[in-house]
Structures are given as C-alpha cells and as structure tokens.
PDB file of N, CA and C in Angstrom:
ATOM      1  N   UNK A   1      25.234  65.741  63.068  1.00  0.00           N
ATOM      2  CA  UNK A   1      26.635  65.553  62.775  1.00  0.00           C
ATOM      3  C   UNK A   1      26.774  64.332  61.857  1.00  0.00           C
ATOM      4  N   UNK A   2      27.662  64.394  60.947  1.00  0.00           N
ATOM      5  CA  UNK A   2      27.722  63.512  60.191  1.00  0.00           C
ATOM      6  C   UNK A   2      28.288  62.090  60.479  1.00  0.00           C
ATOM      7  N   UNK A   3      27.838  61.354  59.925  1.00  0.00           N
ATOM      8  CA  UNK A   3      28.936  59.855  60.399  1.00  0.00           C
ATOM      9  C   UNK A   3      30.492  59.844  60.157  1.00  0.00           C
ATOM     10  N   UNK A   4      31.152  61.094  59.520  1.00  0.00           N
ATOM     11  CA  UNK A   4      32.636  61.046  59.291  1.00  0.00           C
ATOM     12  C   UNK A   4      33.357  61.760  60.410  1.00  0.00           C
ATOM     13  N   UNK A   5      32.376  62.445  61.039  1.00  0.00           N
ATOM     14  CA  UNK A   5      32.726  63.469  61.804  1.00  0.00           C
ATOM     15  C   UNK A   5      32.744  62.638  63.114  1.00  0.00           C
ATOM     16  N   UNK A   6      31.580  62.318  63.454  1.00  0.00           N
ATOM     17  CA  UNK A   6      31.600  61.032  64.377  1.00  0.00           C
ATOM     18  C   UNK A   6      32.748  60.200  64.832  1.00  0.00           C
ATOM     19  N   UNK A   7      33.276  59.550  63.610  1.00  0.00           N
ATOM     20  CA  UNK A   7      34.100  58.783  63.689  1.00  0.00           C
ATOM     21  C   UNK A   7      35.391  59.180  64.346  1.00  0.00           C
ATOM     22  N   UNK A   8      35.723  60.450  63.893  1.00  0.00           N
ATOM     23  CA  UNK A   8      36.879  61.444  64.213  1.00  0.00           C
ATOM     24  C   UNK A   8      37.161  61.558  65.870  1.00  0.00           C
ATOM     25  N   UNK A   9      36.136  61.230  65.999  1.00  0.00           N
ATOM     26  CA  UNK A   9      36.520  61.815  67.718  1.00  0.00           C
ATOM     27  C   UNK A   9      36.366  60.385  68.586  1.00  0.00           C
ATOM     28  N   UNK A  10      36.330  59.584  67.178  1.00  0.00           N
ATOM     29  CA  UNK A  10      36.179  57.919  68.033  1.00  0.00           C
ATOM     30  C   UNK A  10      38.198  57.896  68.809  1.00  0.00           C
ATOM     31  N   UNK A  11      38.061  56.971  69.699  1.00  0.00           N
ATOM     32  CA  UNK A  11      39.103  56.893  70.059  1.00  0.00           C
ATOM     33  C   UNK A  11      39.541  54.900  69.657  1.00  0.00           C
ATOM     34  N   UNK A  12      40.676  54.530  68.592  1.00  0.00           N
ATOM     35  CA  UNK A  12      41.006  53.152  68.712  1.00  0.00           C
ATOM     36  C   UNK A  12      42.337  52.728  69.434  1.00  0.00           C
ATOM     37  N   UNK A  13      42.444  51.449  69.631  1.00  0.00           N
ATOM     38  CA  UNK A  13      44.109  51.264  69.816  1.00  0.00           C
ATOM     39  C   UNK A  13      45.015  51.222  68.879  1.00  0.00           C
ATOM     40  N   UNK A  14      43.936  50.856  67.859  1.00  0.00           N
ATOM     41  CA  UNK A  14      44.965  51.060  66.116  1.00  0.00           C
ATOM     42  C   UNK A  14      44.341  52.162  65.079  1.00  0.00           C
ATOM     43  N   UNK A  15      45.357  52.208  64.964  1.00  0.00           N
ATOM     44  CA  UNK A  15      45.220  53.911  63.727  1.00  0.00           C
ATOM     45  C   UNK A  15      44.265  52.493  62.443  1.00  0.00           C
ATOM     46  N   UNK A  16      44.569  51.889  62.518  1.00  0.00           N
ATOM     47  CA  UNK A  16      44.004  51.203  60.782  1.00  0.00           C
ATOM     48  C   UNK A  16      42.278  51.029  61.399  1.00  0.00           C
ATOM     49  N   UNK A  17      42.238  50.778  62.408  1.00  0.00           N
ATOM     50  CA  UNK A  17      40.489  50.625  62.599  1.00  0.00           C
ATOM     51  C   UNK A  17      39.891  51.685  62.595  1.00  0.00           C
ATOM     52  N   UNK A  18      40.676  52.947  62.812  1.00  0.00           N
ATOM     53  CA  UNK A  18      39.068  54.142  62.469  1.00  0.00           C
ATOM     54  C   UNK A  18      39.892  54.398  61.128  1.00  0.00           C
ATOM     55  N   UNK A  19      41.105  53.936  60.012  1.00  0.00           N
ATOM     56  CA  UNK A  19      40.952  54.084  58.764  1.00  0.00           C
ATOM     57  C   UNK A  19      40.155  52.992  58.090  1.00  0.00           C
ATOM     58  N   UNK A  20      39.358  51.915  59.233  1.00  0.00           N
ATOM     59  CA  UNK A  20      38.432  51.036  57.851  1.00  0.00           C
ATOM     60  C   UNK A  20      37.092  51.629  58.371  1.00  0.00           C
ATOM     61  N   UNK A  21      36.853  52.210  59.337  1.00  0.00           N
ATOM     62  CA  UNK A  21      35.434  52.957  59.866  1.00  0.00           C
ATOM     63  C   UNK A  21      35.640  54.366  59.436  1.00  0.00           C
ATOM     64  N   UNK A  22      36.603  55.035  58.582  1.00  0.00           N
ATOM     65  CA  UNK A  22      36.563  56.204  58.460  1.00  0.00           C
ATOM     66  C   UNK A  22      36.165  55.913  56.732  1.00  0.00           C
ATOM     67  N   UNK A  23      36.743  55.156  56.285  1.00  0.00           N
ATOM     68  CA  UNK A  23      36.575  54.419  55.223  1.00  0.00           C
ATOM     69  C   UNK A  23      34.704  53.993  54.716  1.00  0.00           C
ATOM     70  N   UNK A  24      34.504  53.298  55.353  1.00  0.00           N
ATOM     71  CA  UNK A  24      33.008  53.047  55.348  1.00  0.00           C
ATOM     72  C   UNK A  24      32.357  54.202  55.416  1.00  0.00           C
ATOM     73  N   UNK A  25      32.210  55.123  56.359  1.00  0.00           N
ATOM     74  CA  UNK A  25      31.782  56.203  56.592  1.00  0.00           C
ATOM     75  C   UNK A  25      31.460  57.538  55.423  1.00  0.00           C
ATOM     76  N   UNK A  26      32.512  57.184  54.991  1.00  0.00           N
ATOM     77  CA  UNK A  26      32.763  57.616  53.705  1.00  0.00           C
ATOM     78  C   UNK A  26      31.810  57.496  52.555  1.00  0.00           C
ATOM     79  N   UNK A  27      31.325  56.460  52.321  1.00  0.00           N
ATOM     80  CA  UNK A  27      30.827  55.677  51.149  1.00  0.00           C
ATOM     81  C   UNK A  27      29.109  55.491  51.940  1.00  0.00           C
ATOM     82  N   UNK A  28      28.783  55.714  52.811  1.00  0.00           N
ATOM     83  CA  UNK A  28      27.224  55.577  53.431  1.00  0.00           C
ATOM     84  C   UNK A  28      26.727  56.251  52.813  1.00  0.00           C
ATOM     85  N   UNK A  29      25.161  55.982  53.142  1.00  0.00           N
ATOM     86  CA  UNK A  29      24.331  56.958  52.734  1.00  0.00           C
ATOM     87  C   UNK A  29      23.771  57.206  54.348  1.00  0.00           C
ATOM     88  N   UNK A  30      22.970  58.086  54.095  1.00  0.00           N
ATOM     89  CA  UNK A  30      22.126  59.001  55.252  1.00  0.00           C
ATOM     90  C   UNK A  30      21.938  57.929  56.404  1.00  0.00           C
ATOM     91  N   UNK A  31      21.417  56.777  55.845  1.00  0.00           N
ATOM     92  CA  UNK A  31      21.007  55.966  56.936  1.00  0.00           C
ATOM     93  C   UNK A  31      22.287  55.222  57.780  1.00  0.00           C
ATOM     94  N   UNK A  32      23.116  55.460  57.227  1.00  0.00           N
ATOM     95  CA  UNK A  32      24.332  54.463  57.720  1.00  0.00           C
ATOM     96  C   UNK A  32      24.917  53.594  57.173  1.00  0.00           C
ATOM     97  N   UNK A  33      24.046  53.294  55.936  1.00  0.00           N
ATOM     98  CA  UNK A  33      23.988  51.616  55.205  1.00  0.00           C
ATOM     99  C   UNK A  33      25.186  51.863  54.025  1.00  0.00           C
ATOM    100  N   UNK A  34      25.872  50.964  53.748  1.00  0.00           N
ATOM    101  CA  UNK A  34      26.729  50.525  52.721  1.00  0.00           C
ATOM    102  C   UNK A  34      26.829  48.863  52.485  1.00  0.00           C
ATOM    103  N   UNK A  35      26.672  49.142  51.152  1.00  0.00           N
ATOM    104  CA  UNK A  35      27.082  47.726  50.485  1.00  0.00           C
ATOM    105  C   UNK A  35      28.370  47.982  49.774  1.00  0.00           C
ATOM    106  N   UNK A  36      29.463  46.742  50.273  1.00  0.00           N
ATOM    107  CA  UNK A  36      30.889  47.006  49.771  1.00  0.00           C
ATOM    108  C   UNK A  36      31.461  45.549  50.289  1.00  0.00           C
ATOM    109  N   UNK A  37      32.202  45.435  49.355  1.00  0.00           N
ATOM    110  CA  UNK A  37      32.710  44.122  49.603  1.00  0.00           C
ATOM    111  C   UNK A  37      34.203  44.348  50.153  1.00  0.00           C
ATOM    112  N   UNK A  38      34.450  43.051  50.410  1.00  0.00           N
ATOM    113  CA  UNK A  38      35.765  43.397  51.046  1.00  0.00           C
ATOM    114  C   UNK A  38      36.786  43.501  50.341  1.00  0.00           C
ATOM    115  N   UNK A  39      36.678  43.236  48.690  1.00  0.00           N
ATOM    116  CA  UNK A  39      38.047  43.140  47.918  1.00  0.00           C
ATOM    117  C   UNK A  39      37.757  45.202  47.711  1.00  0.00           C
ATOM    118  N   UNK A  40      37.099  45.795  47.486  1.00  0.00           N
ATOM    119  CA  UNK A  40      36.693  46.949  47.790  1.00  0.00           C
ATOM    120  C   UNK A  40      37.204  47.973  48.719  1.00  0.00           C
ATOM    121  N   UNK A  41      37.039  47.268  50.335  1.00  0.00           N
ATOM    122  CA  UNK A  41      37.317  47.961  51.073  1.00  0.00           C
ATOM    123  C   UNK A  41      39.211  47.745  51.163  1.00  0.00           C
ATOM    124  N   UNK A  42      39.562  46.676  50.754  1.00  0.00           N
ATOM    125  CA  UNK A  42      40.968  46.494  50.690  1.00  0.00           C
ATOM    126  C   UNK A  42      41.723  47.427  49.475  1.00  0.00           C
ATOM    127  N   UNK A  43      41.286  47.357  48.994  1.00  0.00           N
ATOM    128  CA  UNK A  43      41.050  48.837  47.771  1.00  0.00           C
ATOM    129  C   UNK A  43      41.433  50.383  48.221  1.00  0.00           C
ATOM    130  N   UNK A  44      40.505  50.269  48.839  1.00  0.00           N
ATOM    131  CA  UNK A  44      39.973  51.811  49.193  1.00  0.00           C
ATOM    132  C   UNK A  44      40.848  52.175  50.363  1.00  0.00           C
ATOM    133  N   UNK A  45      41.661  51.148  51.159  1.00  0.00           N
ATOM    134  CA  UNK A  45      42.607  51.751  52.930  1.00  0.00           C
ATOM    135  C   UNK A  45      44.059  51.060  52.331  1.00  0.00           C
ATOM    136  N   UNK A  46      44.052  50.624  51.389  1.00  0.00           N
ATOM    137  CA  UNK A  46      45.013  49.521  50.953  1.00  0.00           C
ATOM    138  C   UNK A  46      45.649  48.782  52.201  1.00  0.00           C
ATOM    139  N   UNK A  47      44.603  47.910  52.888  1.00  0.00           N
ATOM    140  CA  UNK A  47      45.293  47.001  53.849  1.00  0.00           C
ATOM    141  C   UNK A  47      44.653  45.841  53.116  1.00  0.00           C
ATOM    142  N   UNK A  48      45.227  44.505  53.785  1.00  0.00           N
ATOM    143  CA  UNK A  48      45.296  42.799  53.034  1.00  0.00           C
ATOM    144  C   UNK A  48      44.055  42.768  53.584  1.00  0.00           C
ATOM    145  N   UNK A  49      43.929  41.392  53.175  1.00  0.00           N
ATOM    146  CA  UNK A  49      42.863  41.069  53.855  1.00  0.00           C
ATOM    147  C   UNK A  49      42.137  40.376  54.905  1.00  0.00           C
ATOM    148  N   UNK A  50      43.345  40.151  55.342  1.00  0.00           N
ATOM    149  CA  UNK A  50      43.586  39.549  56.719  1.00  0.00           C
ATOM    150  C   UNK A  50      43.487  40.745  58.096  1.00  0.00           C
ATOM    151  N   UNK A  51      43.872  41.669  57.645  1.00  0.00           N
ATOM    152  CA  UNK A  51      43.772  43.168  58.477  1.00  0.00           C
ATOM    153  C   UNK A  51      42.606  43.637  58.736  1.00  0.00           C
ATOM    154  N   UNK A  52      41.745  43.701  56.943  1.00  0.00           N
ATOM    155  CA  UNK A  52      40.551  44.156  57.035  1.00  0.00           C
ATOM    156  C   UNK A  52      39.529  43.083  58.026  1.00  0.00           C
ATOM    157  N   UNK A  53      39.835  41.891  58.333  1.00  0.00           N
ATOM    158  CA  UNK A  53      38.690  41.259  58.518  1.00  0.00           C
ATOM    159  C   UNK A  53      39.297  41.507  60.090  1.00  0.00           C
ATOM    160  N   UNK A  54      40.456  41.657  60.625  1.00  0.00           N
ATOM    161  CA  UNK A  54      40.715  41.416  61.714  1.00  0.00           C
ATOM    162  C   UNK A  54      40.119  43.009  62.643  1.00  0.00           C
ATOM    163  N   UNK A  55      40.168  44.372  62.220  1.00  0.00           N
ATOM    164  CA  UNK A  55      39.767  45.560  62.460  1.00  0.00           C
ATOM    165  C   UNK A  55      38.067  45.564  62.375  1.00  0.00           C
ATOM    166  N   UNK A  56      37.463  44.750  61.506  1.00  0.00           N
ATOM    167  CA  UNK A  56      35.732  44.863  60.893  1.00  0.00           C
ATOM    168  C   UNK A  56      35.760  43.984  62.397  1.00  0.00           C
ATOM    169  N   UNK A  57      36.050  42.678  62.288  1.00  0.00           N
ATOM    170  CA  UNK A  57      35.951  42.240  63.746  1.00  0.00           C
ATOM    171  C   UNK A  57      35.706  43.057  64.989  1.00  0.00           C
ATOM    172  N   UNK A  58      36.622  43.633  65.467  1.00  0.00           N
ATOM    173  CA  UNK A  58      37.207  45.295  66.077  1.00  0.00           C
ATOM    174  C   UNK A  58      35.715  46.175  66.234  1.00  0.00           C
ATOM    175  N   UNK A  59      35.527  46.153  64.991  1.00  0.00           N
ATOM    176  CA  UNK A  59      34.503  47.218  65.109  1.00  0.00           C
ATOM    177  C   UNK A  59      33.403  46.437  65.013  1.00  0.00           C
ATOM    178  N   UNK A  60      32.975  45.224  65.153  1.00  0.00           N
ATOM    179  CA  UNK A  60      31.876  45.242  65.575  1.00  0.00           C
ATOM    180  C   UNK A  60      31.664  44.925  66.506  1.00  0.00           C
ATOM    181  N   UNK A  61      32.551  43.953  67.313  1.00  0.00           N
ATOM    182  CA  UNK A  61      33.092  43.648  68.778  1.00  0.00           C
ATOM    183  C   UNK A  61      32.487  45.315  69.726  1.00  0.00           C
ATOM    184  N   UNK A  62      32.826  46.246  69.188  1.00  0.00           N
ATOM    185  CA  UNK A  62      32.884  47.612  69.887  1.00  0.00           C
ATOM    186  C   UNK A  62      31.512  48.344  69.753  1.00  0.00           C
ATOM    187  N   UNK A  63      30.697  47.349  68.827  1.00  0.00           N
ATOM    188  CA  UNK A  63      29.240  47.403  68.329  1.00  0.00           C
ATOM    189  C   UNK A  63      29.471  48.914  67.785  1.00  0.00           C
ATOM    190  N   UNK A  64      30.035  49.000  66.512  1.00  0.00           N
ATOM    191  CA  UNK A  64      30.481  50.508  66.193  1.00  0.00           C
ATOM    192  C   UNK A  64      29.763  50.396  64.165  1.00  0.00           C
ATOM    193  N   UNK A  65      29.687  48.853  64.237  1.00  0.00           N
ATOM    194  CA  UNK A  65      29.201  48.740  63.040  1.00  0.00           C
ATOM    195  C   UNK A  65      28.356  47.148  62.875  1.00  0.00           C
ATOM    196  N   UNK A  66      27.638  47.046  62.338  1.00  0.00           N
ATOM    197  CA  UNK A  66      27.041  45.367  61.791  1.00  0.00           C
ATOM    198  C   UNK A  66      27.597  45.214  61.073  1.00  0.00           C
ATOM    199  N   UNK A  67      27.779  44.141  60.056  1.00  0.00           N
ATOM    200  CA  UNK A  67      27.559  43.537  58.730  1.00  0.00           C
ATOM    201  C   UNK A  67      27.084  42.366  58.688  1.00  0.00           C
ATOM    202  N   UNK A  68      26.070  42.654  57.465  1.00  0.00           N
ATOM    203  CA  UNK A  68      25.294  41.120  57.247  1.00  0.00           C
ATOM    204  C   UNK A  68      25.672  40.726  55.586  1.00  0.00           C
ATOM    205  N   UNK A  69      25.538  39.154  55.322  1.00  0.00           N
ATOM    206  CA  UNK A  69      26.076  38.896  54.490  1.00  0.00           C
ATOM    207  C   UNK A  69      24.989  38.804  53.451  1.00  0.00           C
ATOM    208  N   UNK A  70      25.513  39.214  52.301  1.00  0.00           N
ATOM    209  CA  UNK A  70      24.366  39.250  50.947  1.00  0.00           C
ATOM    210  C   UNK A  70      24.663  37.934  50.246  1.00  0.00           C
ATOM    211  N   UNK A  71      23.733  37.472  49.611  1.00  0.00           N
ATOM    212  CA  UNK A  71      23.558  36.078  48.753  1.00  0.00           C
ATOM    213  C   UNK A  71      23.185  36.283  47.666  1.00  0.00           C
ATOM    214  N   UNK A  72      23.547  35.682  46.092  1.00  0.00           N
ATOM    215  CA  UNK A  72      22.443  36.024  44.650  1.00  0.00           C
ATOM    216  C   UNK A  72      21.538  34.554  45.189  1.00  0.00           C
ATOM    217  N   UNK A  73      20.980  34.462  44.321  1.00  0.00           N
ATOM    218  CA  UNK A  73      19.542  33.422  44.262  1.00  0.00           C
ATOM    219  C   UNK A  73      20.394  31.884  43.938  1.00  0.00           C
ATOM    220  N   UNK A  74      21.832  32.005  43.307  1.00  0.00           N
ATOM    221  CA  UNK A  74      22.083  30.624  43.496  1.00  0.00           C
ATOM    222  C   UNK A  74      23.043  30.285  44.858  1.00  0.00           C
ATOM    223  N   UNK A  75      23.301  31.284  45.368  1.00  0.00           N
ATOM    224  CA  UNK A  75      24.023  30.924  46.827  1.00  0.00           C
ATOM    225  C   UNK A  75      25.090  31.699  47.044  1.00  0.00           C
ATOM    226  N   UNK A  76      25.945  32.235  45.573  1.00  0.00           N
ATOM    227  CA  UNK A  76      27.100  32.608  45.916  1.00  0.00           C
ATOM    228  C   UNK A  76      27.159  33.945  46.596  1.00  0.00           C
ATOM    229  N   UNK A  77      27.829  34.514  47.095  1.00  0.00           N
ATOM    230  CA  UNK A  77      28.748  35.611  48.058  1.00  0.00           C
ATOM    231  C   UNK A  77      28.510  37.018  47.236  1.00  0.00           C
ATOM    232  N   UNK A  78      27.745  38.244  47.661  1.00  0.00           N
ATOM    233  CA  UNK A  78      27.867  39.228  46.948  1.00  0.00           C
ATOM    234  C   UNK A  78      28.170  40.712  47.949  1.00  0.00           C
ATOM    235  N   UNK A  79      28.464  41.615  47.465  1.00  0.00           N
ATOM    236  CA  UNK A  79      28.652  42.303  48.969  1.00  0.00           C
ATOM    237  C   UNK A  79      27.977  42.251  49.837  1.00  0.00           C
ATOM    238  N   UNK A  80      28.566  42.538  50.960  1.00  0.00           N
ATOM    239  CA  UNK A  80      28.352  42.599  52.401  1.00  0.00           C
ATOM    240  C   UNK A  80      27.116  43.907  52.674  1.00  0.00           C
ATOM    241  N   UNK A  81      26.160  44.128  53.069  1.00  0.00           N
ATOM    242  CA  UNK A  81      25.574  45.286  53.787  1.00  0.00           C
ATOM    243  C   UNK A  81      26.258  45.634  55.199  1.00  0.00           C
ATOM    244  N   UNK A  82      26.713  46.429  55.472  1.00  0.00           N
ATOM    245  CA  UNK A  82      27.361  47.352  56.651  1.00  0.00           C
ATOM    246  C   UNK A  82      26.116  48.523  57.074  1.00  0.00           C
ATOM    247  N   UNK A  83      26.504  48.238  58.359  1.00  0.00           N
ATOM    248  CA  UNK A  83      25.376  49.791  58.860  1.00  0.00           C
ATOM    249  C   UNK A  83      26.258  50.106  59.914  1.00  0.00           C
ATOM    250  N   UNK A  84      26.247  51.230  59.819  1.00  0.00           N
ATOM    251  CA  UNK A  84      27.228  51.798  61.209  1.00  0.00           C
ATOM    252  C   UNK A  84      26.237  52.447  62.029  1.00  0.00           C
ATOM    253  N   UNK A  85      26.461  52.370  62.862  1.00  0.00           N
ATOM    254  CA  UNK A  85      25.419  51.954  64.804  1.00  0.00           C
ATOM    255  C   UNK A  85      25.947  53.234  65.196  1.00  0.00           C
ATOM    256  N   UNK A  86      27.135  53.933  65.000  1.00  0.00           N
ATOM    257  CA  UNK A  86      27.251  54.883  65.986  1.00  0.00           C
ATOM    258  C   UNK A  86      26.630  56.462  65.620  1.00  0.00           C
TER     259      UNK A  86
END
C-alpha cells in the first residue's frame, strides 16, 4: 500500500496535519524519503509558517515522520530530509 493511501486512514485532531503528511507523502519516493524545505511545503498546503512547524511537530511527536536537518559545507540551512515511519 502506498504511503498516500496510508495516510488516508490516519486519524488527526486537525484536518491541516494529515494535509502536511498527505502533502509529504505526495512528493516521496519509494523509501519514504523527501527533501523539501519548509518555504516549499508552505507552498504546496498554503499554510504560514508557524502552522507548518506547529503540525511537523504533531507528526513527529506521533512518530508518523522524522526530519533531519541538511547543511552546505559553509554551515548554512538547506532542505530538510523527511522520512515518513509509517
């Protein structure tokens, strides 16, 4: 079963957290993995970004997803890697 399908039968208390895990889900590959940043994912559900970080919280709290943070070679911030666990 696919990871979109999965998601579908997840149950949240907010409709916007399985639209940022339905969201991700979306954009994976086979393994689960996505790289996407958050000006991206605010993009893609059109919520702020105060929402998005507060639901990604949500879902990983619910261990429904990781994210680890990516670095270039001088330090700065590049997308995020996401893997979804479920």
């Amino acid at each position: 079963m696919s990871f979109k399908a999965r998601c579908w039968k997840l149950k949240f208390e907010y409709p916007v957290t399985k639209l940022l895990l339905l969201s991700l889900s979306d954009h994976c590959n086979e393994a689960g993995l996505i790289r996407i940043s958050i000006k991206e994912l605010m993009n893609l559900t059109l919520l702020g970004k105060v929402t998005v970080f507060k639901h990604q919280k949500i879902l990983i709290e619910k261990k429904l997803i990781e994210v680890t943070p990516q670095y270039r070679d001088d330090g700065g911030r590049v997308e995020s890697l996401y893997k979804l666990l479920f």
